[in-house]
Protein backbone atom coordinates (compact mmCIF):
# COMPACT_ATOMS: atom_id res chain seq x y z
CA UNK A 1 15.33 40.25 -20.19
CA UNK A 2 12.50 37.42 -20.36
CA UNK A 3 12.63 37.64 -23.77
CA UNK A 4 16.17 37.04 -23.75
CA UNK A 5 16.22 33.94 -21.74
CA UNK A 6 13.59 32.75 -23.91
CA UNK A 7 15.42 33.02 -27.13
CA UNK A 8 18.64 31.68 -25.77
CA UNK A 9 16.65 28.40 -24.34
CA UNK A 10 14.63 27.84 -27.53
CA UNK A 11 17.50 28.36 -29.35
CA UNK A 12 19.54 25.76 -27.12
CA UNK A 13 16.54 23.26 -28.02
CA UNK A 14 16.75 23.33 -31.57
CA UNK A 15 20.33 23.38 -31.49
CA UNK A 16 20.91 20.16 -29.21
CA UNK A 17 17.47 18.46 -30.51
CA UNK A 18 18.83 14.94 -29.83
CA UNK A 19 19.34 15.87 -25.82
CA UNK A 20 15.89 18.00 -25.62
CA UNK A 21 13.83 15.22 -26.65
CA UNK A 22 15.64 12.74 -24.40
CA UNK A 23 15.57 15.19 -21.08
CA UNK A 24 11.95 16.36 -21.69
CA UNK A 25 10.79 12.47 -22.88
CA UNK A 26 12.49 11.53 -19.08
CA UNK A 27 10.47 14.78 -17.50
CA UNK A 28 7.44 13.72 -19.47
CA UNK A 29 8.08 9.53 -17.83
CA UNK A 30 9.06 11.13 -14.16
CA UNK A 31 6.08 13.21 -13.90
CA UNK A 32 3.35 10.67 -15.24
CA UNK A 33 4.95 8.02 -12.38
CA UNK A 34 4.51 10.80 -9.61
CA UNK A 35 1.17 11.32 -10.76
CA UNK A 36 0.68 7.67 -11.16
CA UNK A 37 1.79 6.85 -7.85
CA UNK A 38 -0.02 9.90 -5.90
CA UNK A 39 -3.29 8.67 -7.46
CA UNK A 40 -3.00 4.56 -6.41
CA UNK A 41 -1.82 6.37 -2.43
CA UNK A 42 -4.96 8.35 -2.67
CA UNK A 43 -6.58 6.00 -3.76
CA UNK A 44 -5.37 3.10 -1.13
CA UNK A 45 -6.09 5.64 1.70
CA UNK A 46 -9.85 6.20 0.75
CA UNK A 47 -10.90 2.61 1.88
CA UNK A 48 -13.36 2.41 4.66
CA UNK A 49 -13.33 5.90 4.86
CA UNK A 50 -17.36 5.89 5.47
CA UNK A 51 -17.26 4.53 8.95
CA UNK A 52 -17.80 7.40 11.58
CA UNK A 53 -15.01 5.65 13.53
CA UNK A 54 -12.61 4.79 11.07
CA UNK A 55 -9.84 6.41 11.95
CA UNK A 56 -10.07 3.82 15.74
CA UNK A 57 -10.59 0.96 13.36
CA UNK A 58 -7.88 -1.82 13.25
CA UNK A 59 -7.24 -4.59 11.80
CA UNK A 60 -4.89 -7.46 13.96
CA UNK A 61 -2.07 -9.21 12.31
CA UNK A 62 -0.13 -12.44 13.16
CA UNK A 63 3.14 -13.56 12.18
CA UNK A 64 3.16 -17.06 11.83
CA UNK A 65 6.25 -17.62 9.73
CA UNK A 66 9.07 -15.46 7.99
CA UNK A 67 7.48 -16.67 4.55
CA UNK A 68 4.32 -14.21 4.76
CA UNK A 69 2.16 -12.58 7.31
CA UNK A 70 -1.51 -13.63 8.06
CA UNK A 71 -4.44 -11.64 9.08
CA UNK A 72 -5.73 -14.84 11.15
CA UNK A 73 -5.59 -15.02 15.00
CA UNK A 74 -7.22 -17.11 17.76
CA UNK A 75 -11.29 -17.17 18.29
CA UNK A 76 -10.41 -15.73 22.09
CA UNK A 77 -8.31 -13.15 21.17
CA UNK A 78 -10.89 -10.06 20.95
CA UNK A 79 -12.49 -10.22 24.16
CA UNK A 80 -9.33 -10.77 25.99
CA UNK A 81 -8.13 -7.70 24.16
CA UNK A 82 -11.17 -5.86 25.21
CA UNK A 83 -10.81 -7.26 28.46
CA UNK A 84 -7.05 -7.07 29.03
CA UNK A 85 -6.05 -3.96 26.84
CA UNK A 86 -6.61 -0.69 27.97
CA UNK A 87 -7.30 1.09 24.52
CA UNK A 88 -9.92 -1.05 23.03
CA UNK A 89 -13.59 -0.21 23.57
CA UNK A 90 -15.34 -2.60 21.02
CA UNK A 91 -13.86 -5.72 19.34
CA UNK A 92 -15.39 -7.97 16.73
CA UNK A 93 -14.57 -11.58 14.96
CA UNK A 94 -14.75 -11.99 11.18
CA UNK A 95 -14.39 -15.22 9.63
CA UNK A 96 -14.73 -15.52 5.63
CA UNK A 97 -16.91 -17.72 4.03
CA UNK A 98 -14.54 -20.83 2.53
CA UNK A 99 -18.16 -22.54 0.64
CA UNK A 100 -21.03 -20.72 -0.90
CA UNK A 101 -23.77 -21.64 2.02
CA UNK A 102 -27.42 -22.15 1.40
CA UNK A 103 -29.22 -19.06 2.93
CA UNK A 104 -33.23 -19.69 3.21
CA UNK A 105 -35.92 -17.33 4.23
CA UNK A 106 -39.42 -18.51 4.58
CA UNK A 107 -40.35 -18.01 0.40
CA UNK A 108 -36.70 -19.39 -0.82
CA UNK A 109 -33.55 -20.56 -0.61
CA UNK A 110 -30.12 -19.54 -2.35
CA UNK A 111 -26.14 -19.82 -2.55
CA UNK A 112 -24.80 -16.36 -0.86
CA UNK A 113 -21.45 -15.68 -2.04
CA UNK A 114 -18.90 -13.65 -0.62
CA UNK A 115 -20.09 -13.67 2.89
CA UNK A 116 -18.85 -13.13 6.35
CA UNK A 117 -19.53 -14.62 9.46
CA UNK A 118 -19.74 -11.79 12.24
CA UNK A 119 -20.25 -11.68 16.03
CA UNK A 120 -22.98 -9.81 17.53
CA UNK A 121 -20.41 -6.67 18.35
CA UNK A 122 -19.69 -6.11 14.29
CA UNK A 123 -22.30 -3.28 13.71
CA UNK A 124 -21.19 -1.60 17.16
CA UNK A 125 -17.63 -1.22 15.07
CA UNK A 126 -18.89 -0.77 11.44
CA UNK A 127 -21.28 1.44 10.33
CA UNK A 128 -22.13 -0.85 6.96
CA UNK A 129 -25.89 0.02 5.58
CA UNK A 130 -28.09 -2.78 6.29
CA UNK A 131 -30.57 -4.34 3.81
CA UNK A 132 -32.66 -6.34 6.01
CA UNK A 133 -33.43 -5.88 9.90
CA UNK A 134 -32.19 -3.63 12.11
CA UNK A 135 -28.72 -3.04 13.94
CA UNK A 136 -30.83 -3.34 17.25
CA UNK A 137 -31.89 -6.77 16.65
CA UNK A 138 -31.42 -9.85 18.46
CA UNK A 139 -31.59 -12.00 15.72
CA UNK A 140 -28.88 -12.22 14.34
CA UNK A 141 -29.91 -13.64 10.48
CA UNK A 142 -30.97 -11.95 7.89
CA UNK A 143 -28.36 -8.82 8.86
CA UNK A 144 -26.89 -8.73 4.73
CA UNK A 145 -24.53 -5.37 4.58
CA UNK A 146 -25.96 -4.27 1.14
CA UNK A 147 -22.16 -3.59 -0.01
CA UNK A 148 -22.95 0.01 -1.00
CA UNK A 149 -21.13 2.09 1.16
């Protein structure tokens, strides 16, 4: 009976070549975007995924404007949310680096790019590798997250 329903569908295909090639050419397109589309979602899901606490990890988001949404909020904000809102255990302030600063230690100095200015609470929430210091320490310079995560 198998055999059967193969020779009628091969059959079918050779018969109506024109239509095969355009259904299994739009199966063939359909099933590479699924795929496609699975991969960037898995992919866009794995961020961050190294913190032991990422799943409590959030990120605040203010709507200035109907034109687009900004990540930026007021300096105060995260310890009146600690303060004020019942959920939140830790909060932390990160502000980008807009210039490449002059970083010295006592041998050199150089241009760090790509940096972030952190509060002291930042390593209570992230669990970031550190290259220098340690997560206990008062000072709060050299503390460079070492970007390998």
């Amino acid at each position: 009976m198998l055999k059967n329903y193969l020779t009628t569908a091969l059959r079918n295909l050779w018969r109506y070549r024109g239509y095969a090639a355009i259904n299994i050419f739009g199966l063939a397109i359909g099933l590479s975007a699924c795929l496609f589309i699975l991969l960037f979602l898995q992919h866009e899901a794995s961020y961050d995924q190294f913190h032991s606490q990422s799943e409590h990890i959030y990120r605040l988001k203010r709507q200035y404007s109907d034109v687009r949404p900004s990540v930026t909020v007021e300096y105060p904000v995260a310890p009146l949310m600690k303060d004020k809102v019942g959920g939140v255990k830790q909060a932390t302030r990160i502000l980008k680096y807009w210039f490449n600063p002059v970083v010295s230690t006592e041998e050199e100095g150089f241009y760090e790019e790509g940096g972030l200015f952190v509060d002291q609470h930042f390593f209570q929430v992230f669990d970031f590798p550190l290259e220098q210091l340690e997560r206990s320490s008062p000072r709060p310079l050299p503390a460079l997250p070492n970007g390998k995560g």
